[in-house]
C-alpha atoms as a PDB file:
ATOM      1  CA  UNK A   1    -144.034  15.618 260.419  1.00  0.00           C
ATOM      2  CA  UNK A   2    -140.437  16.331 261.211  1.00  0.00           C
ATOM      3  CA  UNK A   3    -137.647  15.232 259.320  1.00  0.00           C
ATOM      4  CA  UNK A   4    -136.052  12.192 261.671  1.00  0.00           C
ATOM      5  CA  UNK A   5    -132.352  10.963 260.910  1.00  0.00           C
ATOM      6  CA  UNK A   6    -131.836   7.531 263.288  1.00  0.00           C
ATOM      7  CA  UNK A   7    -128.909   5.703 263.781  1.00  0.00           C
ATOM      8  CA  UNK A   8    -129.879   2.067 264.575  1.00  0.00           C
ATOM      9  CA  UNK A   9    -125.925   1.268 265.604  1.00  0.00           C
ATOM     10  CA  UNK A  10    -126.083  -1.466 265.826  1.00  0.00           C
ATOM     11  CA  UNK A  11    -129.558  -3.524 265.326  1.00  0.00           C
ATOM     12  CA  UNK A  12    -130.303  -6.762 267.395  1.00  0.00           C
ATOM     13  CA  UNK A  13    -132.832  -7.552 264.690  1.00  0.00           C
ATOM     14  CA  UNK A  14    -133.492  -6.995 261.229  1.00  0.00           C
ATOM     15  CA  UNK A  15    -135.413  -8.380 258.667  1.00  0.00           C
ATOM     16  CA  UNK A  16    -137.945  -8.007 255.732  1.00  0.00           C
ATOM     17  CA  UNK A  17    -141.896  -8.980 254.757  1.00  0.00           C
ATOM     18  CA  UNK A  18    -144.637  -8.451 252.793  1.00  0.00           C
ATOM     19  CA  UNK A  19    -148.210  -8.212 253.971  1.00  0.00           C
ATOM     20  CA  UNK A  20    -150.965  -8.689 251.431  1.00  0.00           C
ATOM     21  CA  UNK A  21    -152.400 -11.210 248.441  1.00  0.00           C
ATOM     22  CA  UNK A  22    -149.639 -11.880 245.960  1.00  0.00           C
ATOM     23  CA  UNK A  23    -150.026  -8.752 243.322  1.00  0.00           C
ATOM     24  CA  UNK A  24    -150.788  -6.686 246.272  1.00  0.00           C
ATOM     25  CA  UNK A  25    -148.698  -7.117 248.866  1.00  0.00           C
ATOM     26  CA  UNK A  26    -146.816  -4.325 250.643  1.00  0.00           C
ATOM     27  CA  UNK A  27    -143.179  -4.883 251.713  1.00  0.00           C
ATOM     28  CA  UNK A  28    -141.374  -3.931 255.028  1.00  0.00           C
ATOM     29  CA  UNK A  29    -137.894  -3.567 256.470  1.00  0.00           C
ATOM     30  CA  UNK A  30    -137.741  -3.086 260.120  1.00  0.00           C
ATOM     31  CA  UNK A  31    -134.959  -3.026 262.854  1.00  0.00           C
ATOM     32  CA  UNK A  32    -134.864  -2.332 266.167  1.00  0.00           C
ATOM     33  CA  UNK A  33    -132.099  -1.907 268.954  1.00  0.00           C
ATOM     34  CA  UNK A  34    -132.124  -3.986 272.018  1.00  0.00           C
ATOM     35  CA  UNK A  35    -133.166  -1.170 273.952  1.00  0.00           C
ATOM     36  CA  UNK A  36    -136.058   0.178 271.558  1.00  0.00           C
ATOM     37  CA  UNK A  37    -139.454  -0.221 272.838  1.00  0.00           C
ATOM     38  CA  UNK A  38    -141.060  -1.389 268.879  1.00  0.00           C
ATOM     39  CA  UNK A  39    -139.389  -2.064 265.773  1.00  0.00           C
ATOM     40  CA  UNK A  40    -138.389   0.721 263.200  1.00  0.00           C
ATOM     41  CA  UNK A  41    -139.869   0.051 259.713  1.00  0.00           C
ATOM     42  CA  UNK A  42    -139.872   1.783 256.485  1.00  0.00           C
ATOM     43  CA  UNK A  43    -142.212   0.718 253.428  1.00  0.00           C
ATOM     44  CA  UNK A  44    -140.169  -0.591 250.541  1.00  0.00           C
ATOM     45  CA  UNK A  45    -141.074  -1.244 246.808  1.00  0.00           C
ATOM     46  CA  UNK A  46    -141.133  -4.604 245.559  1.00  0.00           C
ATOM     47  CA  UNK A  47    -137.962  -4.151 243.307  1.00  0.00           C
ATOM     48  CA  UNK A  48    -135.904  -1.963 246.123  1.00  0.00           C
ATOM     49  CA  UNK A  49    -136.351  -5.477 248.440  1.00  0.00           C
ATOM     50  CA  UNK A  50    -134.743  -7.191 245.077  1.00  0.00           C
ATOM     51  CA  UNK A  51    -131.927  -4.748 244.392  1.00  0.00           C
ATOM     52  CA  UNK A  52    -131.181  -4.661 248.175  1.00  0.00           C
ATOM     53  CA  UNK A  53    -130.928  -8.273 248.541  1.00  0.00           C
ATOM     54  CA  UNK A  54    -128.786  -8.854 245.042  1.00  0.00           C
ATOM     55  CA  UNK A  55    -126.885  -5.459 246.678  1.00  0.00           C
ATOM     56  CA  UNK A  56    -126.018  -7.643 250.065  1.00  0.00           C
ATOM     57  CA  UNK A  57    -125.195 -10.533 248.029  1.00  0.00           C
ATOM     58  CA  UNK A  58    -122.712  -8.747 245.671  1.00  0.00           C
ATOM     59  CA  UNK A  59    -121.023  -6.680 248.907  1.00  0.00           C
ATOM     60  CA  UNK A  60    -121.063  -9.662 251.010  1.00  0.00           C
ATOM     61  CA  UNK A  61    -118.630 -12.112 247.970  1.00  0.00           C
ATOM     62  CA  UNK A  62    -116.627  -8.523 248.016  1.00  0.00           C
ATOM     63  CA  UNK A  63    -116.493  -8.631 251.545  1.00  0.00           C
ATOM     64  CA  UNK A  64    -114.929 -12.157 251.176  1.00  0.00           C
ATOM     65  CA  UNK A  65    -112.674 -11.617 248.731  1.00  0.00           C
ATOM     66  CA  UNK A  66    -111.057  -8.943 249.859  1.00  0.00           C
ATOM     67  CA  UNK A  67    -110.796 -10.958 253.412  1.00  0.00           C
ATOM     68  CA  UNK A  68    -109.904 -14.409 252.796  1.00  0.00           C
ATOM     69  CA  UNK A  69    -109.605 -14.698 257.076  1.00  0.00           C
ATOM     70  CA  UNK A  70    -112.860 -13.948 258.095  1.00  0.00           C
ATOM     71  CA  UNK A  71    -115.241 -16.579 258.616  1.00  0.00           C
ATOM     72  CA  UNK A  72    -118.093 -16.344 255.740  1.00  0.00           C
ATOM     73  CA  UNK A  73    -121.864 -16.010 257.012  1.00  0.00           C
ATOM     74  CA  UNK A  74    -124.683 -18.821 256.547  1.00  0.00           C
ATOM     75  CA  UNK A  75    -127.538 -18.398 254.797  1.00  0.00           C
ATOM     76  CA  UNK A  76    -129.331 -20.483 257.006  1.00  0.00           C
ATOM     77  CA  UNK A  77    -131.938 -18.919 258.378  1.00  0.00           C
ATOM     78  CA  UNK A  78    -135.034 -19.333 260.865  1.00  0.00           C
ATOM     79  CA  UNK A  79    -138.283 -18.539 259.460  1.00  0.00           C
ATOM     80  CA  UNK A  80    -139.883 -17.341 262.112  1.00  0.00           C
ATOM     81  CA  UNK A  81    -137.538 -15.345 263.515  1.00  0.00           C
ATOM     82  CA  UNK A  82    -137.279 -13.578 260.125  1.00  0.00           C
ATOM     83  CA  UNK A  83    -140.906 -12.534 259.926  1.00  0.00           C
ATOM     84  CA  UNK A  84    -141.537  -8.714 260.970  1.00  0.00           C
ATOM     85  CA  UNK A  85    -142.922  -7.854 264.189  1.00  0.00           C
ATOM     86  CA  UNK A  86    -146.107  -5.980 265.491  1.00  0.00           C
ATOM     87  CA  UNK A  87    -146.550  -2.867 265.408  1.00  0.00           C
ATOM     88  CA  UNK A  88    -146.467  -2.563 261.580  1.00  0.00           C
ATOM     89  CA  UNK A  89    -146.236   1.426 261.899  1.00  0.00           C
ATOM     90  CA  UNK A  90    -143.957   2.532 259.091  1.00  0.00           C
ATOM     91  CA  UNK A  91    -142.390   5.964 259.799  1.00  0.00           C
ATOM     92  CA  UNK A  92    -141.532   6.550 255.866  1.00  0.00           C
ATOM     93  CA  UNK A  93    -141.898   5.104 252.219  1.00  0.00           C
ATOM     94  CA  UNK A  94    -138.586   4.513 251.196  1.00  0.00           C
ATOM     95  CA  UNK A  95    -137.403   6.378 248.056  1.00  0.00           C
ATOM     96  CA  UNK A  96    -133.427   6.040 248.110  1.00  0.00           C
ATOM     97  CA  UNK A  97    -131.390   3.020 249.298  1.00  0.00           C
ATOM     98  CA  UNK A  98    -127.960   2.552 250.103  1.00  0.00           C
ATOM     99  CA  UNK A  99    -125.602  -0.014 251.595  1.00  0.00           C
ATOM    100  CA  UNK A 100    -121.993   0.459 252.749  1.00  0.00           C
ATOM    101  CA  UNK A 101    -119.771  -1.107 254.805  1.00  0.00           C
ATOM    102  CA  UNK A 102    -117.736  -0.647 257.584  1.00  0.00           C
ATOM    103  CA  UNK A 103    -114.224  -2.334 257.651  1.00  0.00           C
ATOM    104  CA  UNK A 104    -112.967  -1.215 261.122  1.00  0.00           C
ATOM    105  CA  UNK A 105    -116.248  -2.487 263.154  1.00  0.00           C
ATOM    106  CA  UNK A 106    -117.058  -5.313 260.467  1.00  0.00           C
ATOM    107  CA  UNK A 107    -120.179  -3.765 259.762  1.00  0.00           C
ATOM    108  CA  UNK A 108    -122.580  -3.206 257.008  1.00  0.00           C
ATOM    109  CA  UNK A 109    -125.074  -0.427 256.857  1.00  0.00           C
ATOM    110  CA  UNK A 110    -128.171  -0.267 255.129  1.00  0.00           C
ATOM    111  CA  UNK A 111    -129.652   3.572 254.231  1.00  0.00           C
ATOM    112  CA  UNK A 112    -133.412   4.063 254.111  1.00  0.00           C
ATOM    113  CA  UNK A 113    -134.167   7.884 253.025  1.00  0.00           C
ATOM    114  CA  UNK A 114    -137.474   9.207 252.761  1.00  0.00           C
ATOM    115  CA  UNK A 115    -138.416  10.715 249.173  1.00  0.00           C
ATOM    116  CA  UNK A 116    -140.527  14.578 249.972  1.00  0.00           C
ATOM    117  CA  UNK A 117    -140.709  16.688 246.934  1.00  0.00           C
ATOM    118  CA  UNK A 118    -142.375  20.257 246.989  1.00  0.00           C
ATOM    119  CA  UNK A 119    -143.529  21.435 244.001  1.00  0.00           C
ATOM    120  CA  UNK A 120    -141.080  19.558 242.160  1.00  0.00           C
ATOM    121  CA  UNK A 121    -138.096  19.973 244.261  1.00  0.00           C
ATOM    122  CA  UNK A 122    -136.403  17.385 246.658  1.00  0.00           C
ATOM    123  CA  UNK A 123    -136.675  18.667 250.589  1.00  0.00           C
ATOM    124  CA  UNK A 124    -134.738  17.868 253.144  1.00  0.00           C
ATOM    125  CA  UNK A 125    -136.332  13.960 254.071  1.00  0.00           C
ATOM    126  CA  UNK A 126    -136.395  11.801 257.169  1.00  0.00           C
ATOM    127  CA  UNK A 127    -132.981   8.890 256.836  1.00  0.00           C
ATOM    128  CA  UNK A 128    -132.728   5.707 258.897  1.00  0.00           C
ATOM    129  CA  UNK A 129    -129.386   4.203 258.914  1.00  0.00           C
ATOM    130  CA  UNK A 130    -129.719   0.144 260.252  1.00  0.00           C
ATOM    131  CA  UNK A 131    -126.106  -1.328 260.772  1.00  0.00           C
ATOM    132  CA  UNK A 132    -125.831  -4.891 261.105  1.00  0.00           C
ATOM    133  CA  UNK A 133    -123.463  -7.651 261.276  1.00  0.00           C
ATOM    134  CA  UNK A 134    -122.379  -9.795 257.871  1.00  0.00           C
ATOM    135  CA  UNK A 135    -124.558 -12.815 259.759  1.00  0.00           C
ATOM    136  CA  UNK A 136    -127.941 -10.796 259.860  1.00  0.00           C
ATOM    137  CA  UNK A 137    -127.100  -9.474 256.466  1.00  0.00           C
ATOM    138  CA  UNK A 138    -126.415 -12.728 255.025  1.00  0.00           C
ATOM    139  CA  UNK A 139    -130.086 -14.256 256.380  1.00  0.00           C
ATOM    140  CA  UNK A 140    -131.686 -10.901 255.313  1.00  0.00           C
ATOM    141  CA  UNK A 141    -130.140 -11.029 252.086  1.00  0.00           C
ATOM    142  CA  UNK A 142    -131.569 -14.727 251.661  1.00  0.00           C
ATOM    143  CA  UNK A 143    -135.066 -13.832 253.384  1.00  0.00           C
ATOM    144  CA  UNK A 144    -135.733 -11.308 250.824  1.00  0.00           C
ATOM    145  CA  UNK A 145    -135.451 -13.275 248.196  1.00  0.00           C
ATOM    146  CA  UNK A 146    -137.779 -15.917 249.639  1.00  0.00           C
ATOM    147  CA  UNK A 147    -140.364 -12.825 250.346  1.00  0.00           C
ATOM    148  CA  UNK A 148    -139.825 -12.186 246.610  1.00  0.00           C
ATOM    149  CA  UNK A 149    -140.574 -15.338 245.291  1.00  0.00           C
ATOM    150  CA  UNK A 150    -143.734 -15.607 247.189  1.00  0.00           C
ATOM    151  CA  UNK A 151    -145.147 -13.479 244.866  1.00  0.00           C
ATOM    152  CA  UNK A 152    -147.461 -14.515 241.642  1.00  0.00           C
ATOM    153  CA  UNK A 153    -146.046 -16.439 239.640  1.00  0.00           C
ATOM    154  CA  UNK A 154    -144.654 -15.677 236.429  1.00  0.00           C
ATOM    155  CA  UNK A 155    -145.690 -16.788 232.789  1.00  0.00           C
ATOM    156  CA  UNK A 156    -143.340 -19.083 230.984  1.00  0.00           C
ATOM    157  CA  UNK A 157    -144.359 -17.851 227.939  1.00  0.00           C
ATOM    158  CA  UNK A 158    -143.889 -13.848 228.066  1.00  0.00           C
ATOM    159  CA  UNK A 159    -142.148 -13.348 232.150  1.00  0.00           C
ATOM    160  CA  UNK A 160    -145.092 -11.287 233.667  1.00  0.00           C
ATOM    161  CA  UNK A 161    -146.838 -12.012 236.496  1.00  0.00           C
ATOM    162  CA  UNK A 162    -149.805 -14.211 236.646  1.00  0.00           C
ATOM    163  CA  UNK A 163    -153.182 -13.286 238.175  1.00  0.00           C
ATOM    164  CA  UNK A 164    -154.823 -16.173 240.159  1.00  0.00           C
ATOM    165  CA  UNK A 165    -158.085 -16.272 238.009  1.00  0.00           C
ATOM    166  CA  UNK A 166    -155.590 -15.844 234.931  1.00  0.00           C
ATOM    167  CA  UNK A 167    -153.408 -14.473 232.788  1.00  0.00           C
ATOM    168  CA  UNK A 168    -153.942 -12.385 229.180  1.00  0.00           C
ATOM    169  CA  UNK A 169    -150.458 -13.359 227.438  1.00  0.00           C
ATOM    170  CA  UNK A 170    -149.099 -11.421 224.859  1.00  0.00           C
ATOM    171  CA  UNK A 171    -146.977 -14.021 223.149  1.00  0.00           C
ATOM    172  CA  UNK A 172    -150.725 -15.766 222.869  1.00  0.00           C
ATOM    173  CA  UNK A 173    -151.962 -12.823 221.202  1.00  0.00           C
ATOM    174  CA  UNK A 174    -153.900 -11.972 225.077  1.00  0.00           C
ATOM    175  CA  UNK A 175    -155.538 -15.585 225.228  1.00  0.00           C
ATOM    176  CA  UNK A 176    -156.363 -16.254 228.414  1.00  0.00           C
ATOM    177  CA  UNK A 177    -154.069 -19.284 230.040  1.00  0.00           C
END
């Protein structure tokens, strides 16, 4: 497949989700342009979704601080229009994130780049570059973590997940709880 390097400048939509059974569940960030025909969505890990929402957060308080006079974002958001969109027809896993931001249009971009090696060796890798507004960021920022969240949950005793017919804990020497 050809290497593809889109510019979605700027998005009308963006947002994150996972499909799947908690402990399985694939996760999704898709965008598309008013005038696109379907979304654009790449595959993300689990903890890429994490650092990218923690990465809004943290740029969007710098954003503020450095800006005292411009109005700060809700994190309000609408459920449903935060849920991804048929098709589901990612174009890429995702091996390399970035965010930066853009002072002069007041926008923040998110960087999706494809990971290829060959024999080893890094190749030149499809890129998808979604720019958004501080708004959209600031409700994908707080989606995410909600996605997150809705995973399995997590031991009190030792911090790993839990599987739903149980849990072999180390601090219990692996009894089952």
């Amino acid at each position: 497949m050809p290497c593809l390097d889109l510019d979605l400048n700027p998005v009308q939509r963006i947002t994150v989700d996972a499909i799947g059974q908690p402990g399985q569940r694939v996760f999704y960030l898709q965008g598309w342009r008013e005038a696109d025909v379907q979304p654009v969505t790449v595959i993300l890990e689990k903890v890429q979704l994490q650092t990218l929402a923690a990465g809004l957060e943290q740029m969007l308080t710098e954003i503020a601080r450095q800006n005292p006079d411009l109005a700060q974002p809700s994190a309000e958001y609408d459920e449903e229009k935060m849920r991804i969109t048929p098709p589901v027809d990612p174009l890429f896993r995702a091996g390399e994130m970035g965010l930066g931001y853009d002072a002069e249009h007041d926008q923040i971009v998110i960087l999706a780049r494809e990971v290829v090696l060959e024999d080893g060796d890094p190749v030149e890798a499809s890129v998808v570059r979604f720019w958004c507004n501080r708004q959209q960021a600031r409700w994908l920022a707080a989606w995410a973590t909600e996605v997150v969240n809705r995973g399995r949950p997590i031991c009190p005793q030792c911090g790993q997940p839990m599987e739903p017919e149980g849990h072999f804990c180390p601090k219990k020497n692996g009894h089952k709880h």
